[in-house]
C-alpha atoms as a PDB file:
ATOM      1  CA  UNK A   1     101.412 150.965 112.597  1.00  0.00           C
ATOM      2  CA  UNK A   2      99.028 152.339 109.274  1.00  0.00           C
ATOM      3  CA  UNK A   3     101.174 150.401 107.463  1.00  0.00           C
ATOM      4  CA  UNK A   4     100.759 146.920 108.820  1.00  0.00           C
ATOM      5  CA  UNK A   5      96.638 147.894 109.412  1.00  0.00           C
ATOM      6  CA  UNK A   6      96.860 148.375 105.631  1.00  0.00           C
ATOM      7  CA  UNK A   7      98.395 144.931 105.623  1.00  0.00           C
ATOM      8  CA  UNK A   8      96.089 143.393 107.498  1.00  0.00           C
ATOM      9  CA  UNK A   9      93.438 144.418 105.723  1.00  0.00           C
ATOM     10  CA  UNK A  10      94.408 143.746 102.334  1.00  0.00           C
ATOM     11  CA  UNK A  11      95.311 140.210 103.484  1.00  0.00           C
ATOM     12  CA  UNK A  12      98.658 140.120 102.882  1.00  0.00           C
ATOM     13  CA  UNK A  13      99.035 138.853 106.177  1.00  0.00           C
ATOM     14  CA  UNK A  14      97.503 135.010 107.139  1.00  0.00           C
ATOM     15  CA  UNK A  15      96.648 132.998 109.838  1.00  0.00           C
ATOM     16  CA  UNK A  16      96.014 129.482 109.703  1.00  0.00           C
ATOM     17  CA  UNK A  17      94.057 127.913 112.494  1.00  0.00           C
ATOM     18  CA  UNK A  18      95.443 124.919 114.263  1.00  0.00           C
ATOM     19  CA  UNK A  19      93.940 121.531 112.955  1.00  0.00           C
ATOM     20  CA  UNK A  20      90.559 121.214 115.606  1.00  0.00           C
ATOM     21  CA  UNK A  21      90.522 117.405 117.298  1.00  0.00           C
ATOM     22  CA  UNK A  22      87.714 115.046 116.094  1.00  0.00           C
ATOM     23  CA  UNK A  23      86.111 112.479 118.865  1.00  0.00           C
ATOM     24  CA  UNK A  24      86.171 109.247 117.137  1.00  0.00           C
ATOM     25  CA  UNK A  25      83.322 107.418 119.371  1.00  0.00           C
ATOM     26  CA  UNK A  26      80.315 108.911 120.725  1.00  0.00           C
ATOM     27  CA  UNK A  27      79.839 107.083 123.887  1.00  0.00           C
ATOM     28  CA  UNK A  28      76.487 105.479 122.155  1.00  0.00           C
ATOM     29  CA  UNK A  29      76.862 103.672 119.434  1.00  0.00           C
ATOM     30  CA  UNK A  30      79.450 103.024 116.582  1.00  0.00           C
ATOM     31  CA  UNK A  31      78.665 105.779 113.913  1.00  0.00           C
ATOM     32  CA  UNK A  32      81.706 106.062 111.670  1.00  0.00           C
ATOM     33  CA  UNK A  33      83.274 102.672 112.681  1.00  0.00           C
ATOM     34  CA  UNK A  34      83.086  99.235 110.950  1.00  0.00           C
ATOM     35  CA  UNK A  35      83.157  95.754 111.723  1.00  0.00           C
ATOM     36  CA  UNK A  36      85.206  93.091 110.428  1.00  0.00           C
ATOM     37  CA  UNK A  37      84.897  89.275 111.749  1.00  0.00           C
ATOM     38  CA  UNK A  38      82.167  88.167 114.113  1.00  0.00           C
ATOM     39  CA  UNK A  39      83.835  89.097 117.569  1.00  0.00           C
ATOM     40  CA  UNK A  40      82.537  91.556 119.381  1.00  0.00           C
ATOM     41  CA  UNK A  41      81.951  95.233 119.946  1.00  0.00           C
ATOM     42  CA  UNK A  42      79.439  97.220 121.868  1.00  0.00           C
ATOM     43  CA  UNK A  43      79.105 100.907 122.976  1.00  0.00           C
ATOM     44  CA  UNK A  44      78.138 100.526 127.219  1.00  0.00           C
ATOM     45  CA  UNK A  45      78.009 103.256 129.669  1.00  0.00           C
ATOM     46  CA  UNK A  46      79.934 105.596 127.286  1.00  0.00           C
ATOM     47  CA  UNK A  47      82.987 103.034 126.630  1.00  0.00           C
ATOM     48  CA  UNK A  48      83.309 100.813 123.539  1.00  0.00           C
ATOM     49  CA  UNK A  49      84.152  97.628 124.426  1.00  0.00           C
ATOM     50  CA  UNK A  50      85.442  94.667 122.608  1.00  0.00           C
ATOM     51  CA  UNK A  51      85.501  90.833 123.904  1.00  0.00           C
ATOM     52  CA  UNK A  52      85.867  87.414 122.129  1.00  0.00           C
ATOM     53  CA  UNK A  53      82.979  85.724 120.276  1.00  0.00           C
ATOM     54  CA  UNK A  54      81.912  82.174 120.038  1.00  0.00           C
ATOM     55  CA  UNK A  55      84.969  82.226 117.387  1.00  0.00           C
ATOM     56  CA  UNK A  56      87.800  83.095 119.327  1.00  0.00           C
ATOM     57  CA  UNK A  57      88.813  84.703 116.074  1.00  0.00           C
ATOM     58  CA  UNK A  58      90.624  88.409 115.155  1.00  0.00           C
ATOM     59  CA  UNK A  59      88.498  91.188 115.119  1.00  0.00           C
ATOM     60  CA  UNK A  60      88.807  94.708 114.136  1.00  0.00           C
ATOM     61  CA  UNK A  61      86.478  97.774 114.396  1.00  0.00           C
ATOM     62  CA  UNK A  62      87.878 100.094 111.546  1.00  0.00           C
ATOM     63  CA  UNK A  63      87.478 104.023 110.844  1.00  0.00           C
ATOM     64  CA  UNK A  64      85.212 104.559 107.808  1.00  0.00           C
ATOM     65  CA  UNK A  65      87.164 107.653 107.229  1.00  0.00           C
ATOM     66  CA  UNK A  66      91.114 106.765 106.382  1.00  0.00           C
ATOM     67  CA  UNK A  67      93.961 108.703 108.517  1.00  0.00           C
ATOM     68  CA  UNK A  68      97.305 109.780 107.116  1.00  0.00           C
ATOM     69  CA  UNK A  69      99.002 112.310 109.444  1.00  0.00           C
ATOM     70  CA  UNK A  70      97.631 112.543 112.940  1.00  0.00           C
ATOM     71  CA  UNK A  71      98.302 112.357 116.585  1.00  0.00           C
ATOM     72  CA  UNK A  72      95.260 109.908 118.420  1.00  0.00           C
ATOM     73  CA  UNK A  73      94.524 109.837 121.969  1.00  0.00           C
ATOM     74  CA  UNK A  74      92.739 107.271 123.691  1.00  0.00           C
ATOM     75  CA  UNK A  75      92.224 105.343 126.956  1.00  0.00           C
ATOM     76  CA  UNK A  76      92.433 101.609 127.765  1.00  0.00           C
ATOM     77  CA  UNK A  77      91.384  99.174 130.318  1.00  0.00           C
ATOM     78  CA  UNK A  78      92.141  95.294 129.998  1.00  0.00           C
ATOM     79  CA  UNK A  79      90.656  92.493 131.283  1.00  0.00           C
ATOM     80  CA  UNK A  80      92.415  89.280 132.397  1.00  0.00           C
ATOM     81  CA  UNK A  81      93.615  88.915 129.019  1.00  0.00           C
ATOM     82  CA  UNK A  82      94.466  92.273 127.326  1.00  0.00           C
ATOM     83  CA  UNK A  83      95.908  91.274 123.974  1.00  0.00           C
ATOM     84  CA  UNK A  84      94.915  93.772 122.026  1.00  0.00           C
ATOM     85  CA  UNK A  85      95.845  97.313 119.385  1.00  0.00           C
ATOM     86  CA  UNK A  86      95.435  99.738 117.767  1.00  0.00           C
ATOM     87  CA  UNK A  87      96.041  99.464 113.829  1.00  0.00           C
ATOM     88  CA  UNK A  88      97.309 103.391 111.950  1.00  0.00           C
ATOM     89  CA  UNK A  89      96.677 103.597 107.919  1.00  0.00           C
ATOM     90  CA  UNK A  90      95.336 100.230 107.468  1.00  0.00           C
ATOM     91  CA  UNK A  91      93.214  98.464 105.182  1.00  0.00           C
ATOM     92  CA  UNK A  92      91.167  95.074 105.623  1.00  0.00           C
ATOM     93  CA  UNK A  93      89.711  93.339 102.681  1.00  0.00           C
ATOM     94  CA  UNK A  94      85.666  93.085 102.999  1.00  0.00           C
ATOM     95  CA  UNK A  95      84.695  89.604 104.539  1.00  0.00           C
ATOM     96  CA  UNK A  96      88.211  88.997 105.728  1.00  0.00           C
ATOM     97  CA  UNK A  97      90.235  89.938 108.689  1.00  0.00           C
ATOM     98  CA  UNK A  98      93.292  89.660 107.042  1.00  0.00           C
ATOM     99  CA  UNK A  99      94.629  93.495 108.029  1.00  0.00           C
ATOM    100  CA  UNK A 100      97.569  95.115 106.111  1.00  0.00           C
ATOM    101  CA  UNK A 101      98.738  98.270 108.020  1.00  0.00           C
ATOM    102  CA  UNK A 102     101.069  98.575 111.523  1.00  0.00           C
ATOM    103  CA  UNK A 103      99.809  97.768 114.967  1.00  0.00           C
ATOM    104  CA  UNK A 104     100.499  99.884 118.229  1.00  0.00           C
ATOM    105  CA  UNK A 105     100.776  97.051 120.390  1.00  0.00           C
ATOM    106  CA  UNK A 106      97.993  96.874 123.546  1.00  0.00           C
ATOM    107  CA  UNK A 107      98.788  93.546 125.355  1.00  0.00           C
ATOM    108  CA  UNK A 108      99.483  92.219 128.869  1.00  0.00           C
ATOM    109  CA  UNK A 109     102.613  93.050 130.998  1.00  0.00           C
ATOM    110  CA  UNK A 110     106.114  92.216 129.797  1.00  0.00           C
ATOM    111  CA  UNK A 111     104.772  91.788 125.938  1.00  0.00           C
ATOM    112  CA  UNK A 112     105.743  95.523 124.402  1.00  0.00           C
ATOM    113  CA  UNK A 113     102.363  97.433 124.779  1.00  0.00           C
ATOM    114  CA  UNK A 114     103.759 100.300 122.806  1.00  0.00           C
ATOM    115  CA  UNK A 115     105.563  98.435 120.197  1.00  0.00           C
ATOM    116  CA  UNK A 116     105.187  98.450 116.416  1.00  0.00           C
ATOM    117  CA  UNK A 117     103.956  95.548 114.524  1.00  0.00           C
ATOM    118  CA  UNK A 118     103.451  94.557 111.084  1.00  0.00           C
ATOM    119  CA  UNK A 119     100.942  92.375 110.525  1.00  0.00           C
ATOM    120  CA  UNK A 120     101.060  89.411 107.551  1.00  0.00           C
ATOM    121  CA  UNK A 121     104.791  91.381 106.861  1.00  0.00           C
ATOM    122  CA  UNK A 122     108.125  91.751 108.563  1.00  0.00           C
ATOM    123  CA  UNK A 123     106.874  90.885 112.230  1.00  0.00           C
ATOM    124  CA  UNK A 124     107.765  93.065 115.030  1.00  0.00           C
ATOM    125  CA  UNK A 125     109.382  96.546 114.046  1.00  0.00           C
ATOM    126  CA  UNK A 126     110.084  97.878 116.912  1.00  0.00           C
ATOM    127  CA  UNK A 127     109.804  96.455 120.878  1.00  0.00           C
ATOM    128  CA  UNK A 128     109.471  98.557 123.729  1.00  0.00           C
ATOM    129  CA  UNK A 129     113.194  98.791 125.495  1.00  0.00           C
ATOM    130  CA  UNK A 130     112.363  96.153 129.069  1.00  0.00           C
ATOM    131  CA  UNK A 131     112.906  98.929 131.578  1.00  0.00           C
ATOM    132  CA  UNK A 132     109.168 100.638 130.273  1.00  0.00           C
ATOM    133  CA  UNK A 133     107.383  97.702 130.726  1.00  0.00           C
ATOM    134  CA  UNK A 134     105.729  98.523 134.240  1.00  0.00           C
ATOM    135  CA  UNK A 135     104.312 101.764 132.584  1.00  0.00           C
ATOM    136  CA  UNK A 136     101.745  99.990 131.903  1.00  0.00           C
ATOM    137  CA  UNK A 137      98.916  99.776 134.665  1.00  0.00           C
ATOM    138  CA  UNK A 138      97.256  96.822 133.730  1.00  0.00           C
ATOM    139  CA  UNK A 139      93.041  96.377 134.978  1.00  0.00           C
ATOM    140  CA  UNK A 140      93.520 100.432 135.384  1.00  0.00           C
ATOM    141  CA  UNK A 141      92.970 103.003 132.425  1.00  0.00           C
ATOM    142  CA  UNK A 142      96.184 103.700 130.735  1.00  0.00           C
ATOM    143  CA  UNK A 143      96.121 106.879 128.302  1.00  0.00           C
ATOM    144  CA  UNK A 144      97.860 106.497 124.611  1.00  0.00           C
ATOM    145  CA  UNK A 145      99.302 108.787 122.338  1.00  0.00           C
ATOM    146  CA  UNK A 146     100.458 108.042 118.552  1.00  0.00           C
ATOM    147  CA  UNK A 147     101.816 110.597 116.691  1.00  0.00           C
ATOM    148  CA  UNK A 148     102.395 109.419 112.571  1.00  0.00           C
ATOM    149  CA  UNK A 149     103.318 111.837 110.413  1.00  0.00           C
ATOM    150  CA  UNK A 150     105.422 111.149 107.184  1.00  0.00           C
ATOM    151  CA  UNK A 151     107.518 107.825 107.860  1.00  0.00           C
ATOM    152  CA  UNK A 152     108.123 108.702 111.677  1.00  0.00           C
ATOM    153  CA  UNK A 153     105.283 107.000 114.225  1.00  0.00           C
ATOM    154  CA  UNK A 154     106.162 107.738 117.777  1.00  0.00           C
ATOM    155  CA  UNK A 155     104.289 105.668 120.726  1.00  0.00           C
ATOM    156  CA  UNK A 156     103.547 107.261 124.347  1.00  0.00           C
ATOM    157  CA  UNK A 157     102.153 105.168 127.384  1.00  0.00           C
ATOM    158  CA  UNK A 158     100.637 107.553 130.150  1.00  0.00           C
ATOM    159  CA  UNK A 159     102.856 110.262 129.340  1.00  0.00           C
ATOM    160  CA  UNK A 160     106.096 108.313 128.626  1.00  0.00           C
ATOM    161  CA  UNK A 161     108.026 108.031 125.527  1.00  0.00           C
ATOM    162  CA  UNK A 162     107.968 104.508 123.796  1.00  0.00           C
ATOM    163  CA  UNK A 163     109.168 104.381 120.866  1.00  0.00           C
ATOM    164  CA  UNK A 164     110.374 106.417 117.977  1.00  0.00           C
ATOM    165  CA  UNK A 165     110.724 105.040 114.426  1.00  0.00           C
ATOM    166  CA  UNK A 166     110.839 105.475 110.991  1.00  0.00           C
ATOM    167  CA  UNK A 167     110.150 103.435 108.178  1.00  0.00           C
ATOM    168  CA  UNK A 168     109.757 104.154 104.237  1.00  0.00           C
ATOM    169  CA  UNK A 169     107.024 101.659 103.505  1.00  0.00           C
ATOM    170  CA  UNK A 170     105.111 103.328 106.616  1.00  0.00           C
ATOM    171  CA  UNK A 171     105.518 106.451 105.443  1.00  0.00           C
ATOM    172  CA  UNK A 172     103.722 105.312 102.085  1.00  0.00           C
ATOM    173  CA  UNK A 173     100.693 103.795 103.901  1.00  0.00           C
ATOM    174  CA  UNK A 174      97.961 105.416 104.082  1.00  0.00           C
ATOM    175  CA  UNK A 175      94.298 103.822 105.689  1.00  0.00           C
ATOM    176  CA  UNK A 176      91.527 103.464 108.478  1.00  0.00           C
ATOM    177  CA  UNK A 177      92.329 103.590 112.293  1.00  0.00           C
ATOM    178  CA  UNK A 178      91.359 100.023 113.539  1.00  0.00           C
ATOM    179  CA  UNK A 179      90.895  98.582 117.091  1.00  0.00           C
ATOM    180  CA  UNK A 180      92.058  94.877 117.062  1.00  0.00           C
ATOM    181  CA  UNK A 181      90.503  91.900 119.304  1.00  0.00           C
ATOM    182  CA  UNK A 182      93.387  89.218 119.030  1.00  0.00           C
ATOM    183  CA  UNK A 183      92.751  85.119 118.636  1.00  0.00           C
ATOM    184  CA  UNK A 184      92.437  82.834 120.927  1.00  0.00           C
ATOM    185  CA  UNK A 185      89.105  84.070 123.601  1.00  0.00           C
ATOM    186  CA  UNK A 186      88.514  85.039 126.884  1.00  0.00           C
ATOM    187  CA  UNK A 187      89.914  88.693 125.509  1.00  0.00           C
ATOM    188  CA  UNK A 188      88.023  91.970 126.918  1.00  0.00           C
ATOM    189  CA  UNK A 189      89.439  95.350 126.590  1.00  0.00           C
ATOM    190  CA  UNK A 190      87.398  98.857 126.823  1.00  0.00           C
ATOM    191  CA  UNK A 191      88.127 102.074 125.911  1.00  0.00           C
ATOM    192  CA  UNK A 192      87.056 105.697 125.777  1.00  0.00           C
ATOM    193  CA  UNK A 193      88.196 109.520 125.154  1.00  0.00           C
ATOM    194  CA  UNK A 194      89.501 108.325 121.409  1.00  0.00           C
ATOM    195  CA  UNK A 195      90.315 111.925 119.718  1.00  0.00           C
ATOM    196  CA  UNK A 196      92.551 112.489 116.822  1.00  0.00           C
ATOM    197  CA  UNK A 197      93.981 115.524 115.064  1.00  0.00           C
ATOM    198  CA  UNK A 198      95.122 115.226 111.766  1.00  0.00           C
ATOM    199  CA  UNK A 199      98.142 117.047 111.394  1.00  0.00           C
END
């Protein structure tokens, strides 16, 4: 027992304290976040919501600080139409919305909310097997996990599984967390609780 006091003391022994979560929205405004295109995005009654502008364009609302290995939480509500996601190391070029990086797919029922895309690249990744696709509760909050570390990105929708993959060139990515408002209008999705760990 002296012996491992002595130990202790000379610091031979070390303890590393888990990685603490970070809130990534304050429930006010949008300290930390960007935006890229002109749709829109607004903090209201502690969500951050996102809906089409007069453009009907892609929007994104990007992390000023970039992510590399992490595990993100957050909440989602859609409105009638939900096509949305959530974008892991990614990087936008100022005054575009042309995105490079791999989107966690948030959309309506029966289109893979879940699912790994790659933008402006090889297309869809990885789909969401069809026997998952009621997990989503769309108009209700849905909770969302992603978990990225090294190549491997797994997906979990309220407390299910999605997907698990791994991919080289993901693995070598590295970039912002960004919120996407797809094309086409009449789009309206909030969210809340967004906290990430690195890892």
């Amino acid at each position: 027992m002296k012996y491992l006091l002595v130990l202790l003391s000379v610091g031979l022994f070390s303890f590393v304290a888990p990685p603490k979560k970070k809130v990534l929205f304050n429930g006010k405004d949008l300290t930390g976040w960007k935006i890229f295109g002109t749709e829109k995005w607004y903090a209201e009654n502690g969500e951050l919501v996102c809906e089409s502008g007069p453009d009907k364009g892609y929007g994104y609302l990007a992390t000023e600080k970039t992510y590399k290995n992490f595990e993100l939480t957050l909440q989602f509500k859609q409105g009638a139409n939900g096509n949305s996601g959530v974008f892991i190391r990614s990087n936008i070029a100022e005054g575009t919305t042309k995105i490079a990086g791999w989107q966690i797919e948030v959309a309506e029922p029966n289109h893979d909310t879940g699912g790994i895309y790659e933008s402006y690249g090889r297309g869809w990744l990885i789909q969401i097997p069809d026997e998952k696709e009621n997990i989503l509760q769309f108009g209700e909050w849905n909770t969302l996990k992603i978990r990225a570390e090294g190549g491997r990105v797994q997906t979990f929708l309220n407390g299910k599984a999605m997907v698990d993959f791994t991919d080289e060139k993901i693995g070598a990515g590295n970039g912002s967390i960004a919120l996407q408002i797809h094309d086409g209008g009449g789009i309206k999705v909030r969210w809340k609780k967004l906290v990430i760990r690195e890892l």
